[in-house]
N, C-alpha and C. Protein backbone atom coordinates (compact mmCIF):
# COMPACT_ATOMS: atom_id res chain seq x y z
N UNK A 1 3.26 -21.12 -2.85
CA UNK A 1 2.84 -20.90 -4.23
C UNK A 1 3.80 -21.59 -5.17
N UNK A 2 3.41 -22.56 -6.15
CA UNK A 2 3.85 -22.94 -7.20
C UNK A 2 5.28 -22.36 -7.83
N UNK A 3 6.00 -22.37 -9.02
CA UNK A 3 6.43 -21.87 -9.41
C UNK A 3 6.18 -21.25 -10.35
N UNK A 4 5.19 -22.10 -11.36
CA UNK A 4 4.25 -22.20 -12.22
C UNK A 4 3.80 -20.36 -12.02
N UNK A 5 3.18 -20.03 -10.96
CA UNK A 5 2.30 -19.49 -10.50
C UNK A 5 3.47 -17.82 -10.05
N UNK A 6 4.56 -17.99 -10.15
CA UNK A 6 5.26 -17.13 -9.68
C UNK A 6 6.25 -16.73 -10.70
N UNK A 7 6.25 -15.60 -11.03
CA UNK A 7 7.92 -14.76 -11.71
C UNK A 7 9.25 -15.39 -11.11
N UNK A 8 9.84 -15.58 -12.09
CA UNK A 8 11.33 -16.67 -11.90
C UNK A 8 11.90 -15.39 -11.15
N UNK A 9 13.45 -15.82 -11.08
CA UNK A 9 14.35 -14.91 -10.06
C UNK A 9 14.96 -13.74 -10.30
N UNK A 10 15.00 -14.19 -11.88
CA UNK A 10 15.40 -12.94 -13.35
C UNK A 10 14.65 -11.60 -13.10
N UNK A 11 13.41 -11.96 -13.11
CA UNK A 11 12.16 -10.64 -13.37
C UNK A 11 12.26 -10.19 -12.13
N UNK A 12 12.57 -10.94 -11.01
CA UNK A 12 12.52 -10.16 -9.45
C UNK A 12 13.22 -9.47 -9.27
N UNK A 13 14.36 -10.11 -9.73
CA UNK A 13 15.54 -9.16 -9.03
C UNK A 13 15.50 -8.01 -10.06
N UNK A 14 14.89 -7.96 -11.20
CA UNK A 14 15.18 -6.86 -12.26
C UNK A 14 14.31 -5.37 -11.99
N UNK A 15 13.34 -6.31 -11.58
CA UNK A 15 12.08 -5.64 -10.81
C UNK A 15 11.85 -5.05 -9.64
N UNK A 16 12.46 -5.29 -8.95
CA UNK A 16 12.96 -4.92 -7.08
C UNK A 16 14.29 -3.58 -7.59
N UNK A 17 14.91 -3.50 -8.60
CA UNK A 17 16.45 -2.50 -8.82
C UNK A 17 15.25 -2.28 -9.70
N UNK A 18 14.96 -1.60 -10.49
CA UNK A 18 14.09 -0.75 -11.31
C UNK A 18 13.72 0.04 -10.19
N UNK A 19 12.55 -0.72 -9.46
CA UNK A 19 11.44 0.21 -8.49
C UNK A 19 12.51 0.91 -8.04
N UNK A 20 13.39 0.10 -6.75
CA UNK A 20 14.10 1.05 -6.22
C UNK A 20 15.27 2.39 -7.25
N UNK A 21 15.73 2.33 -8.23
CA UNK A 21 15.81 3.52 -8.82
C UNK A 21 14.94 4.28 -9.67
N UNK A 22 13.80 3.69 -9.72
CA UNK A 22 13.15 4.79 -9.79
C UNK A 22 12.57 5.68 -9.02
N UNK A 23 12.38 5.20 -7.95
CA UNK A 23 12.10 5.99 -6.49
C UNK A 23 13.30 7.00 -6.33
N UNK A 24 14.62 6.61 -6.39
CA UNK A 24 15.44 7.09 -6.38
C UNK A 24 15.43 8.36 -7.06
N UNK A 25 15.26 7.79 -8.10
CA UNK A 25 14.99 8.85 -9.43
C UNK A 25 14.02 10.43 -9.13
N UNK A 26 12.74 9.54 -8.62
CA UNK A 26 11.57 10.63 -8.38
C UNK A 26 11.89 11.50 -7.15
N UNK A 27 12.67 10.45 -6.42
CA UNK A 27 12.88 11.68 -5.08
C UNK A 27 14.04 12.90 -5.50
N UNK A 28 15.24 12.21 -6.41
CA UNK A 28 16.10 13.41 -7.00
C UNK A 28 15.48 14.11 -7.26
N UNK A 29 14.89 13.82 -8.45
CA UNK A 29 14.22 14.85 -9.13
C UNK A 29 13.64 16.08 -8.68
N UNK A 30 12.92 15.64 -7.34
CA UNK A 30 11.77 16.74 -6.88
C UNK A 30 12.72 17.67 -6.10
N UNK A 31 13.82 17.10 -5.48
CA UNK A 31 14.55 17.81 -5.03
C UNK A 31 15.16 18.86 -5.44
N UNK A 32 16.24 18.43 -6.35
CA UNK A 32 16.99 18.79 -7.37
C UNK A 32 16.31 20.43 -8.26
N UNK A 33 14.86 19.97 -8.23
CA UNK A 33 14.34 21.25 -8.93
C UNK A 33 13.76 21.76 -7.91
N UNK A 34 14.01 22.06 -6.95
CA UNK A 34 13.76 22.88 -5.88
C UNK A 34 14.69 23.47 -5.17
N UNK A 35 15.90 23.14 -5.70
CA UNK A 35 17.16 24.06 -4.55
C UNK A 35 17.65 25.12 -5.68
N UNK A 36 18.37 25.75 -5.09
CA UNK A 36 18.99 26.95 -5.79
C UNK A 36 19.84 26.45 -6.70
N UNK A 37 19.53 27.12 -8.14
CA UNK A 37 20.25 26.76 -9.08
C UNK A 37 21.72 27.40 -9.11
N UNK A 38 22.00 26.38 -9.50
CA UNK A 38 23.99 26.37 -9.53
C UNK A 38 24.33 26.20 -8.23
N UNK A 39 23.83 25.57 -7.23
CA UNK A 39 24.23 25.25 -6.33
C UNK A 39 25.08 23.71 -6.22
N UNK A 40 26.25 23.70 -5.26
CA UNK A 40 26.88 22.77 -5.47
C UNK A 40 25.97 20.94 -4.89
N UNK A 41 24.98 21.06 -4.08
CA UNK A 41 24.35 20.10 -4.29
C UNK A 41 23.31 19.66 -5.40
N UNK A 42 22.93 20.55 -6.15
CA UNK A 42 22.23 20.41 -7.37
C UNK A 42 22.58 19.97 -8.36
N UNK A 43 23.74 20.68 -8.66
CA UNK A 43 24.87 19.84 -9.77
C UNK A 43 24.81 18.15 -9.40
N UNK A 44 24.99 18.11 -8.09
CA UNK A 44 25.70 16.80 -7.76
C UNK A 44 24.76 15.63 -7.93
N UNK A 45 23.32 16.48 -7.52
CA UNK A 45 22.37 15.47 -7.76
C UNK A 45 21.68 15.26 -9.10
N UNK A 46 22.29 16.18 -10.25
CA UNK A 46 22.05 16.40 -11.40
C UNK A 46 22.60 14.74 -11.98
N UNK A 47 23.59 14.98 -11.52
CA UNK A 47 24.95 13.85 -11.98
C UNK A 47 23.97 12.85 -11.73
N UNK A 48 23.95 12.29 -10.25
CA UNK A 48 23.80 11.20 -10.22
C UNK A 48 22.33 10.98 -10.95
N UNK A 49 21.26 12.07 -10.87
CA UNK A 49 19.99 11.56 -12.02
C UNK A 49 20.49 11.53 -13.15
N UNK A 50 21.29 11.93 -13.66
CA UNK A 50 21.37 11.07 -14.89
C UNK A 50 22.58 9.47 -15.13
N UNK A 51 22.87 9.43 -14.29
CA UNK A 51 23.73 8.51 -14.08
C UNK A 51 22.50 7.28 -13.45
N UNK A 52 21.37 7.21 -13.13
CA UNK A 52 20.63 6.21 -12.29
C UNK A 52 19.56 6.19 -13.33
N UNK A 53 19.27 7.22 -14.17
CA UNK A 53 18.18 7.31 -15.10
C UNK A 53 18.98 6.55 -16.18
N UNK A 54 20.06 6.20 -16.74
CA UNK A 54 20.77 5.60 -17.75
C UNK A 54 20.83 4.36 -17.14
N UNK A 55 20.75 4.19 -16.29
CA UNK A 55 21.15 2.37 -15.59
C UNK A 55 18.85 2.07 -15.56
N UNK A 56 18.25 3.24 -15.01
CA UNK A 56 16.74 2.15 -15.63
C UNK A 56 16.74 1.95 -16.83
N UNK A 57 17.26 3.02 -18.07
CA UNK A 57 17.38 2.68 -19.41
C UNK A 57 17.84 1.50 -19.48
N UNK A 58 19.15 0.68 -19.05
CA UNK A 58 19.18 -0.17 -19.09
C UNK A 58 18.75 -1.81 -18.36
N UNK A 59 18.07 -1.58 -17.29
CA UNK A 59 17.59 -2.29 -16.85
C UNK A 59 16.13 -2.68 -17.48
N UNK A 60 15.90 -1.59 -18.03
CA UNK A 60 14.17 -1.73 -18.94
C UNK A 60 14.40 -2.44 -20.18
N UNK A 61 15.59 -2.44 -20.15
CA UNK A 61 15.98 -2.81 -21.90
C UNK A 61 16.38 -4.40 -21.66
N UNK A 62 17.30 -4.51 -20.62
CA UNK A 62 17.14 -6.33 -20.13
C UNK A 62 15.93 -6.72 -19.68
N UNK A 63 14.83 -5.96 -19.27
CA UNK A 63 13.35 -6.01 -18.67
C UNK A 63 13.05 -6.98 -19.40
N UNK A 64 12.61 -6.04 -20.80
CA UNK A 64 12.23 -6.26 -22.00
C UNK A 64 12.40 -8.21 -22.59
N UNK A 65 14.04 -7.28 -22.82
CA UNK A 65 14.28 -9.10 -23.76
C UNK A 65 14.34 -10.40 -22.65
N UNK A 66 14.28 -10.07 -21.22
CA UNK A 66 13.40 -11.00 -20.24
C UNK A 66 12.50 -11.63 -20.79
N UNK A 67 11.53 -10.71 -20.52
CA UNK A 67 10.19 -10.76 -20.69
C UNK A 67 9.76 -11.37 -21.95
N UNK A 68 10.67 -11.22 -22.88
CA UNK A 68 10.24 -11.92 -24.25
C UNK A 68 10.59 -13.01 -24.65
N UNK A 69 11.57 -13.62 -23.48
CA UNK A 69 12.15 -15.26 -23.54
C UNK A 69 11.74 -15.89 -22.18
N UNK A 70 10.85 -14.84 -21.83
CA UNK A 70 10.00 -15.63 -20.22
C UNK A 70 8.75 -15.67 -20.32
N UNK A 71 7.86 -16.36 -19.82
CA UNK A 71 6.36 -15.97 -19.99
C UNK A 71 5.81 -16.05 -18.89
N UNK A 72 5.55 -14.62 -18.71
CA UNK A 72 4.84 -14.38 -17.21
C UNK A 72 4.02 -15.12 -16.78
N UNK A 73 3.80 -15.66 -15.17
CA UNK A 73 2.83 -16.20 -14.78
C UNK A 73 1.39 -15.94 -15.20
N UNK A 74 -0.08 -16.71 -15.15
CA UNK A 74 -0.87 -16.50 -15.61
C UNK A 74 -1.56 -15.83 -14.26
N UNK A 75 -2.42 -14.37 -14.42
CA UNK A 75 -2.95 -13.99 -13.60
C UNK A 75 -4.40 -14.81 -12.82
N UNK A 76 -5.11 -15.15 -11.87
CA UNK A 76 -6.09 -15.66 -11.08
C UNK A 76 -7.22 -16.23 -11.89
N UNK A 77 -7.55 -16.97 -11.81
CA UNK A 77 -8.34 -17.03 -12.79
C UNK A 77 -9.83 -16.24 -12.41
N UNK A 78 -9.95 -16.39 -10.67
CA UNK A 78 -10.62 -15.29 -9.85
C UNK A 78 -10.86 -13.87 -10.07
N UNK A 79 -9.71 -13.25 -11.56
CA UNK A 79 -10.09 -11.79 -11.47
C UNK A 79 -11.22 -11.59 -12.33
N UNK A 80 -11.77 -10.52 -12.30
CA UNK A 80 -13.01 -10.09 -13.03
C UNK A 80 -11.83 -9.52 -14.78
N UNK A 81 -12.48 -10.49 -15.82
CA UNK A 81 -11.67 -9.59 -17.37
C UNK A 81 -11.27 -7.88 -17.26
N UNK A 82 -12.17 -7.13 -16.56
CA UNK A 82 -11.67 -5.33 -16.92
C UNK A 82 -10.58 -4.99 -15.85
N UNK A 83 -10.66 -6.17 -14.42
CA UNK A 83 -9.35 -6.06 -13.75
C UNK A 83 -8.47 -7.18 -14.73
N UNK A 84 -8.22 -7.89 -15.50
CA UNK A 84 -7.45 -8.10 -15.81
C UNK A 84 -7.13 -7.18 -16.79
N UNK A 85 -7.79 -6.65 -17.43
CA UNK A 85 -7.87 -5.52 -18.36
C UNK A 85 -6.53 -4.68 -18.15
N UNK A 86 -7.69 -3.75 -17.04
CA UNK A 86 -6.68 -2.66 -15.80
C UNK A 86 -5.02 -2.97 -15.91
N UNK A 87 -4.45 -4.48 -15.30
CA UNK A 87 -3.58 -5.23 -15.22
C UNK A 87 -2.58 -4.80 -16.01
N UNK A 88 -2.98 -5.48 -17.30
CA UNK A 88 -2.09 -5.56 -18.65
C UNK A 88 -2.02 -4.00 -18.93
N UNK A 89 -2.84 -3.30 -19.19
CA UNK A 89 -2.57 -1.51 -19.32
C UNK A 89 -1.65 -0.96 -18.46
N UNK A 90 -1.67 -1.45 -17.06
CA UNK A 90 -1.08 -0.58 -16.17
C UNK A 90 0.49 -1.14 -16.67
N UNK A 91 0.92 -2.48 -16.82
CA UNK A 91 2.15 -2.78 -17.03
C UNK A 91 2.49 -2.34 -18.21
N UNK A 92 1.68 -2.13 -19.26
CA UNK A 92 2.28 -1.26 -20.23
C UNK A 92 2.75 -0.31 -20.57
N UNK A 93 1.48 0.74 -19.11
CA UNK A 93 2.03 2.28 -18.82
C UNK A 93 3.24 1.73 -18.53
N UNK A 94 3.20 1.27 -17.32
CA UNK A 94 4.67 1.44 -16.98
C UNK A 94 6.12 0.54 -17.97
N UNK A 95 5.75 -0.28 -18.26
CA UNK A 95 7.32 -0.25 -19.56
C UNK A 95 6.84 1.03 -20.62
N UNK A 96 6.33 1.62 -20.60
CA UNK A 96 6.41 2.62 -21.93
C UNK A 96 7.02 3.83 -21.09
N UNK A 97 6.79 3.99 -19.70
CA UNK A 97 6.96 5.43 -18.60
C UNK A 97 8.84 5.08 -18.72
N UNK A 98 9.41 3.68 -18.41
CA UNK A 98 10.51 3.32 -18.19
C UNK A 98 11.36 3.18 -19.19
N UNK A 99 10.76 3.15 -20.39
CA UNK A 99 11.86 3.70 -21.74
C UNK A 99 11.38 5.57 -21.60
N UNK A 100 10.40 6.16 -21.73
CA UNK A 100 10.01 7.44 -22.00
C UNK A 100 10.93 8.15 -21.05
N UNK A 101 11.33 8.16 -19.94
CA UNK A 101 11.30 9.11 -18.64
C UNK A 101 12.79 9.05 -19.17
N UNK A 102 14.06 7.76 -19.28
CA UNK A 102 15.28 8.16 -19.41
C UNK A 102 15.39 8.87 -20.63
N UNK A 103 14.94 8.75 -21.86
CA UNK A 103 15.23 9.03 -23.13
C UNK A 103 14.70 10.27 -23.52
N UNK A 104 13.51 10.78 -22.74
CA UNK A 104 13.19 12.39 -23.12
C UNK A 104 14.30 12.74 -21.52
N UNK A 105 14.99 12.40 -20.85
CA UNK A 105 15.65 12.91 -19.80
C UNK A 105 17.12 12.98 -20.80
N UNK A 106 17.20 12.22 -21.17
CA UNK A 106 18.68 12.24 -22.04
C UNK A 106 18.90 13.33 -23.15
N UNK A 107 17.24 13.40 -23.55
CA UNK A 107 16.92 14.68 -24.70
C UNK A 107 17.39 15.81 -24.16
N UNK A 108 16.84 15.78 -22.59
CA UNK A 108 16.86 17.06 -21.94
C UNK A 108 18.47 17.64 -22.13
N UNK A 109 19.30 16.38 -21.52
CA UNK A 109 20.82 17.04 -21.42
C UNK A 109 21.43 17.20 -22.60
N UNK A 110 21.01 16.81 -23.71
CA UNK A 110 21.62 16.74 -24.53
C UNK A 110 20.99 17.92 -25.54
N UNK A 111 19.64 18.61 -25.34
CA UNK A 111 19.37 19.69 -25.43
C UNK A 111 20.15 21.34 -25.32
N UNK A 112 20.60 20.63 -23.78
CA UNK A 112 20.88 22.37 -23.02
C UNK A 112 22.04 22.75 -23.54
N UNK A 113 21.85 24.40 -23.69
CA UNK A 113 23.16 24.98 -24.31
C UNK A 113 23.96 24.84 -23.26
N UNK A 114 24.18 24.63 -21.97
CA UNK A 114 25.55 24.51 -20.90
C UNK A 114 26.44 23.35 -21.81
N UNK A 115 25.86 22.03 -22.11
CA UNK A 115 26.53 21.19 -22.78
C UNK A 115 27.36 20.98 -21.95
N UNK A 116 26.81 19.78 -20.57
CA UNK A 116 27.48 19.56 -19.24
C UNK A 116 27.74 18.32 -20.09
N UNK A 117 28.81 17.76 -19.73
CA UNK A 117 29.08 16.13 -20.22
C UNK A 117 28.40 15.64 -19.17
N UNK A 118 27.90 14.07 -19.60
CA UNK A 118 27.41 13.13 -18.85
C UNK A 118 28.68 11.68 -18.59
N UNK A 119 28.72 12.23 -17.29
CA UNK A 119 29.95 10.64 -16.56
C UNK A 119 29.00 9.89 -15.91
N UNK A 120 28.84 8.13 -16.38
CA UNK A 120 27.98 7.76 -15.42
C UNK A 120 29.00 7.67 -14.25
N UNK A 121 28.12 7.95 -13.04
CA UNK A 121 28.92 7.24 -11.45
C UNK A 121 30.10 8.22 -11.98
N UNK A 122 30.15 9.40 -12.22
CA UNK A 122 32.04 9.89 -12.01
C UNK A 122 32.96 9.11 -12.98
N UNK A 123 32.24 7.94 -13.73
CA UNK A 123 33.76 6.75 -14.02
C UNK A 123 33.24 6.74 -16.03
N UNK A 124 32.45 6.89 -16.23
CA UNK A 124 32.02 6.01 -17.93
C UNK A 124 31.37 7.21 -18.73
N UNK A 125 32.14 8.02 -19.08
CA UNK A 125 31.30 9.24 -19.95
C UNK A 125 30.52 8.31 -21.35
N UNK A 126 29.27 9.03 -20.89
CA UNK A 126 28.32 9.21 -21.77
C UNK A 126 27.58 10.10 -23.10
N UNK A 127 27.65 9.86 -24.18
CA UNK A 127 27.80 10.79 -25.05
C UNK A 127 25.87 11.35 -25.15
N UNK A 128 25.68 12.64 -25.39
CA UNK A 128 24.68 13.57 -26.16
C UNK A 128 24.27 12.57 -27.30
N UNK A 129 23.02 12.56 -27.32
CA UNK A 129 21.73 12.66 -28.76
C UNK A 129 22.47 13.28 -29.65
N UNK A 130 22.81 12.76 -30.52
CA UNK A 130 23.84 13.71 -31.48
C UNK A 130 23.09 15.14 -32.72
N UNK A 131 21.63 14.89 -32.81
CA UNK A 131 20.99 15.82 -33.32
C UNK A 131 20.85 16.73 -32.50
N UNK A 132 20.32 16.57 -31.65
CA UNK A 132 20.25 17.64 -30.38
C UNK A 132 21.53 18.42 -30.23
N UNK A 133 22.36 17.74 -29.70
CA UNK A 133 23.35 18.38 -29.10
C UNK A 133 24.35 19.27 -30.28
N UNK A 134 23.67 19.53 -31.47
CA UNK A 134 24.48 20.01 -32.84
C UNK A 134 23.42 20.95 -32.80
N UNK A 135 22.36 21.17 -32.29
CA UNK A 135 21.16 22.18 -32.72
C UNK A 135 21.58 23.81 -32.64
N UNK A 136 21.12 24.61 -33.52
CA UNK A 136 21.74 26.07 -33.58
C UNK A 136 21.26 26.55 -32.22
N UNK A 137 19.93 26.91 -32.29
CA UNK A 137 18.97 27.33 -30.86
C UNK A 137 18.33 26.24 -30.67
N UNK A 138 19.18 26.35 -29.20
CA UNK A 138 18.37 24.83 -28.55
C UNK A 138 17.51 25.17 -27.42
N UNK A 139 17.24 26.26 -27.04
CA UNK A 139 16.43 26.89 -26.16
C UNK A 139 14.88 26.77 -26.05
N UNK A 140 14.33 26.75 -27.01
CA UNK A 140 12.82 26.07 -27.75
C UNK A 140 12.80 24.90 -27.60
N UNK A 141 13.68 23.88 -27.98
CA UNK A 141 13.80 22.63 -28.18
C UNK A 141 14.03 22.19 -26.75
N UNK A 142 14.75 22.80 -25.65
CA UNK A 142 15.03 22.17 -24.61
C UNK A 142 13.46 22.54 -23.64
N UNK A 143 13.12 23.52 -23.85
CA UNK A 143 12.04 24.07 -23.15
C UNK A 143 10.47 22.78 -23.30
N UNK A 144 10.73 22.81 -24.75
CA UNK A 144 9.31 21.64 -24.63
C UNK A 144 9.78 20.14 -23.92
N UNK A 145 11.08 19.74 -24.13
CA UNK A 145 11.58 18.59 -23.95
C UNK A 145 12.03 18.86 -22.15
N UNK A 146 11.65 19.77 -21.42
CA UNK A 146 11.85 19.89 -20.25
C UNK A 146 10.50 19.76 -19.57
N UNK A 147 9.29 20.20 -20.51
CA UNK A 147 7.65 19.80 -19.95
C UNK A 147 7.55 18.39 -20.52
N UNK A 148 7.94 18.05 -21.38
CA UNK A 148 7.34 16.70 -21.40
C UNK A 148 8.04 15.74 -20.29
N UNK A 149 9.16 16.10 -19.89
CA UNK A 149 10.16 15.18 -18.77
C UNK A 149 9.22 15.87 -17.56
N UNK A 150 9.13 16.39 -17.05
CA UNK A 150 8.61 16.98 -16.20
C UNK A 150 7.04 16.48 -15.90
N UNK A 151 5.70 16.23 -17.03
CA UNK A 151 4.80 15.58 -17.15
C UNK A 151 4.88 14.32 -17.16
N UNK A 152 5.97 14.15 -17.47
CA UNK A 152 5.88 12.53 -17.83
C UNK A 152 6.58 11.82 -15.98
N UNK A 153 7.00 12.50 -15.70
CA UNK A 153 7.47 12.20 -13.92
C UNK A 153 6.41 12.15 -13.18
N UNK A 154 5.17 13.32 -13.32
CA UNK A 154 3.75 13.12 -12.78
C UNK A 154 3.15 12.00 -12.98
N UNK A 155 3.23 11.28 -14.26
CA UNK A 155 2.37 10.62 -14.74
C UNK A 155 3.15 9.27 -14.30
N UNK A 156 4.31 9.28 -14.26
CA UNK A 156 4.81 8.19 -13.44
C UNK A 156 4.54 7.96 -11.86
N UNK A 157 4.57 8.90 -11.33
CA UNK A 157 4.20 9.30 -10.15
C UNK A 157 2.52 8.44 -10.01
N UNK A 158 1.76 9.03 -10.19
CA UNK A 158 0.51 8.64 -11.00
C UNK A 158 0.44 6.78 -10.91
N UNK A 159 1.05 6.47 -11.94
CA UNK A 159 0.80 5.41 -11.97
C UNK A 159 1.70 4.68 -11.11
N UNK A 160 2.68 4.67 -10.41
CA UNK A 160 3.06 4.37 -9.64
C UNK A 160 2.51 4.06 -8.05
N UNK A 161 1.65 5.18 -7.82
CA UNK A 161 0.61 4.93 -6.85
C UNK A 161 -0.57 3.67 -7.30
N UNK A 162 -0.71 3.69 -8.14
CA UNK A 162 -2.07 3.36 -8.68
C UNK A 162 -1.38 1.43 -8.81
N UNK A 163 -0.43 0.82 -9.42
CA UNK A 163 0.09 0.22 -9.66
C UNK A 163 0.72 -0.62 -7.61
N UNK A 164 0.92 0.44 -6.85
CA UNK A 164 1.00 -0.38 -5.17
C UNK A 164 -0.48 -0.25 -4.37
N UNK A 165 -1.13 0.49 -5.01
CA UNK A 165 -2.66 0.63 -3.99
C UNK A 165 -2.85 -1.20 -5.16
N UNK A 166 -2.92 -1.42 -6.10
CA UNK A 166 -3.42 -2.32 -6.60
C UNK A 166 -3.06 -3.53 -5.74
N UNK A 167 -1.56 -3.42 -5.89
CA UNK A 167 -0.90 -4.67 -5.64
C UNK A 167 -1.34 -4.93 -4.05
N UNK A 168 -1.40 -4.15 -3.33
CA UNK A 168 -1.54 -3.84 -2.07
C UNK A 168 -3.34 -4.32 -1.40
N UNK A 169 -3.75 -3.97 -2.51
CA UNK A 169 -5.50 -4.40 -2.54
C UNK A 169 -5.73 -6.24 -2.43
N UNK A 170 -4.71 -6.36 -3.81
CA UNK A 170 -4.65 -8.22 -4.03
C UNK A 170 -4.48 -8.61 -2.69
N UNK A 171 -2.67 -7.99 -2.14
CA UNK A 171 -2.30 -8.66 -0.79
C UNK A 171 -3.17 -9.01 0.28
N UNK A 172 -3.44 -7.52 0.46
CA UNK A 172 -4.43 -7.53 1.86
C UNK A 172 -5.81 -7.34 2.05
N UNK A 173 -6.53 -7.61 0.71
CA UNK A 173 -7.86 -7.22 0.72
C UNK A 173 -8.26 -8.75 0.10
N UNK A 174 -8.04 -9.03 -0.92
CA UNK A 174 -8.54 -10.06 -2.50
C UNK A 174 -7.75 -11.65 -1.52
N UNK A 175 -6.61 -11.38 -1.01
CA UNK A 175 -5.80 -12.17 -0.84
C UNK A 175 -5.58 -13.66 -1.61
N UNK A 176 -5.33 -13.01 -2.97
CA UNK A 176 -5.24 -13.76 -4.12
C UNK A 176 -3.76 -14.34 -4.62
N UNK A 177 -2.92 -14.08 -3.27
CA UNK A 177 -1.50 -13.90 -4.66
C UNK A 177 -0.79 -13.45 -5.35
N UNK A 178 -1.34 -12.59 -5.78
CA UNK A 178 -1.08 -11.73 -7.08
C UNK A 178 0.53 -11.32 -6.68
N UNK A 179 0.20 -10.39 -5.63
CA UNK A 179 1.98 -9.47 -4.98
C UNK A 179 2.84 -10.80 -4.65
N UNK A 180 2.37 -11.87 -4.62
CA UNK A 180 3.22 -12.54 -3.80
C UNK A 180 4.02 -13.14 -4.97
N UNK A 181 3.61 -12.65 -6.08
CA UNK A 181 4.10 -13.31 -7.41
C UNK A 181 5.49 -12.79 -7.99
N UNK A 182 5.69 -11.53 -7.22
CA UNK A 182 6.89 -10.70 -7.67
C UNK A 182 7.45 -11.16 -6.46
N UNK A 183 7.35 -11.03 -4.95
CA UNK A 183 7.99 -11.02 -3.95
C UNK A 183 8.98 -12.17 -4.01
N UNK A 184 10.53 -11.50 -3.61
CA UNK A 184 11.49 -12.95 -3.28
C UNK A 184 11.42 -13.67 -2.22
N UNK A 185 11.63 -15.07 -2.02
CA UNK A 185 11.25 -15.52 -0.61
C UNK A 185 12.70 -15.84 -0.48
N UNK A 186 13.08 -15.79 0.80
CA UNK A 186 14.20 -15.78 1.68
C UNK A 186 14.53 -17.51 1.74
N UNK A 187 15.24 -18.29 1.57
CA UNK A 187 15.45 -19.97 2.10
C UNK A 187 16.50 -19.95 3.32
N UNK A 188 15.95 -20.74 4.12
CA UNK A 188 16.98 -21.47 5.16
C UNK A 188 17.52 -23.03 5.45
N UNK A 189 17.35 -22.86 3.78
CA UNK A 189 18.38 -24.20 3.40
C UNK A 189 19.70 -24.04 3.80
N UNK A 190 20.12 -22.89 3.68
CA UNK A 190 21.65 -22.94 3.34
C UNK A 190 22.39 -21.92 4.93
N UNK A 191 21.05 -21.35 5.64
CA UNK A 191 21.25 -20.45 6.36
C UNK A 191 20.95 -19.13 6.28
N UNK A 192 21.51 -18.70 5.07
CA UNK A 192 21.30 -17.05 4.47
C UNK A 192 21.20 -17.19 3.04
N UNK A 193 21.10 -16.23 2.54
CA UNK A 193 20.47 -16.13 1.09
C UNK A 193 19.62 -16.57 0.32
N UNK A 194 19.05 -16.32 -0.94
CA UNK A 194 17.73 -16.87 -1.81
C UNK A 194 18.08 -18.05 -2.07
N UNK A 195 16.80 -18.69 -1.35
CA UNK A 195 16.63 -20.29 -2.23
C UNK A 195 16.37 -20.19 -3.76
N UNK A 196 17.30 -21.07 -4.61
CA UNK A 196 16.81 -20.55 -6.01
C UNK A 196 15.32 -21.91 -6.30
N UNK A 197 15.17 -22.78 -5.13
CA UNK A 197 14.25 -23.55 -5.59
C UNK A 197 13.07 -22.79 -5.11
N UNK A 198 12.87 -21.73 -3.92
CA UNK A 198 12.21 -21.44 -3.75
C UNK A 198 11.63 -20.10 -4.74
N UNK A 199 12.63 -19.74 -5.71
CA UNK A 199 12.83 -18.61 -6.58
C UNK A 199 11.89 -19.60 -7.79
């Protein structure tokens, strides 16, 4: 495939560390609110979700100004307009899920009366929403901002399925390309590592 025809090396690699912490993310999560509270692995995995949820914040945020000095490949010309439709919506859910999920998650901590500090990784403290974290009763305020984080993980969930049955359909059903447009290819020009011509 072209290059023309393919996402440069920027969007891959940005795109391959997103997915994988957000997976990351969703599997904490489900965990995390299922073990006994105040337990010493809960805390721990508290930490690191918010320490991996602040690094997609920032990876969505280089996503972004990528994306706005790159111009994505053009999709098939083979698709039917309401799948290209589908397409463009679903990538929107998802950059809107990937700013939403850290920033009502950041609400969350910066909500709760414990008023746990946030260290990313153990090493780079992170400061509280500064309205929030000044609030008289924050108990109301943390409670709705704990269903919307909580809905909004489903709905990632959600489209997350919906977004690899797709890609997964192109691959092995349509066999159009499409997945092969994100995928990195391996070179054995050099022996080991990414060909950037093949990138």
């Amino acid at each position: 495939m072209s290059r023309s025809r393919r996402y440069d090396a920027g969007a891959i690699a940005i795109h391959w560390l997103t997915a994988l912490a957000v997976i990351a993310l969703l599997a904490m999560g489900l965990t995390m609110t299922s073990l006994r509270p105040g337990s010493a692995l809960q805390f721990s995995l508290y930490q690191w979700h918010k320490s991996v949820g602040i690094t997609v914040l920032a990876l969505s945020l280089i996503r972004l100004l990528w994306r706005l000095a790159h111009r994505a490949p053009a999709l098939p010309a083979s698709m039917a307009p309401w799948e290209q439709w589908a397409a463009h919506a679903g990538h929107l859910a998802l950059y809107g899920l990937l700013f939403a999920m850290p920033l009502t998650g950041w609400a969350v901590v910066s909500a709760s009366p414990y008023n746990i500090p946030t260290v990313l990784y153990g090493l780079i403290p992170f400061p509280h929403l500064p309205i929030l974290a000044t609030l008289q009763d924050k108990k109301p305020v943390l409670a709705v901002l704990e269903q919307i984080h909580s809905a909004g993980a489903w709905i990632m969930i959600a489209t997350l399925v919906g977004h690899i049955a797709a890609a997964l359909r192109h691959q092995f059903l349509l066999r159009d390309g499409v997945m092969e447009r994100m995928l990195p290819r391996f070179g054995r020009r050099s022996g080991t590592g990414i060909s950037a011509q093949e990138l």
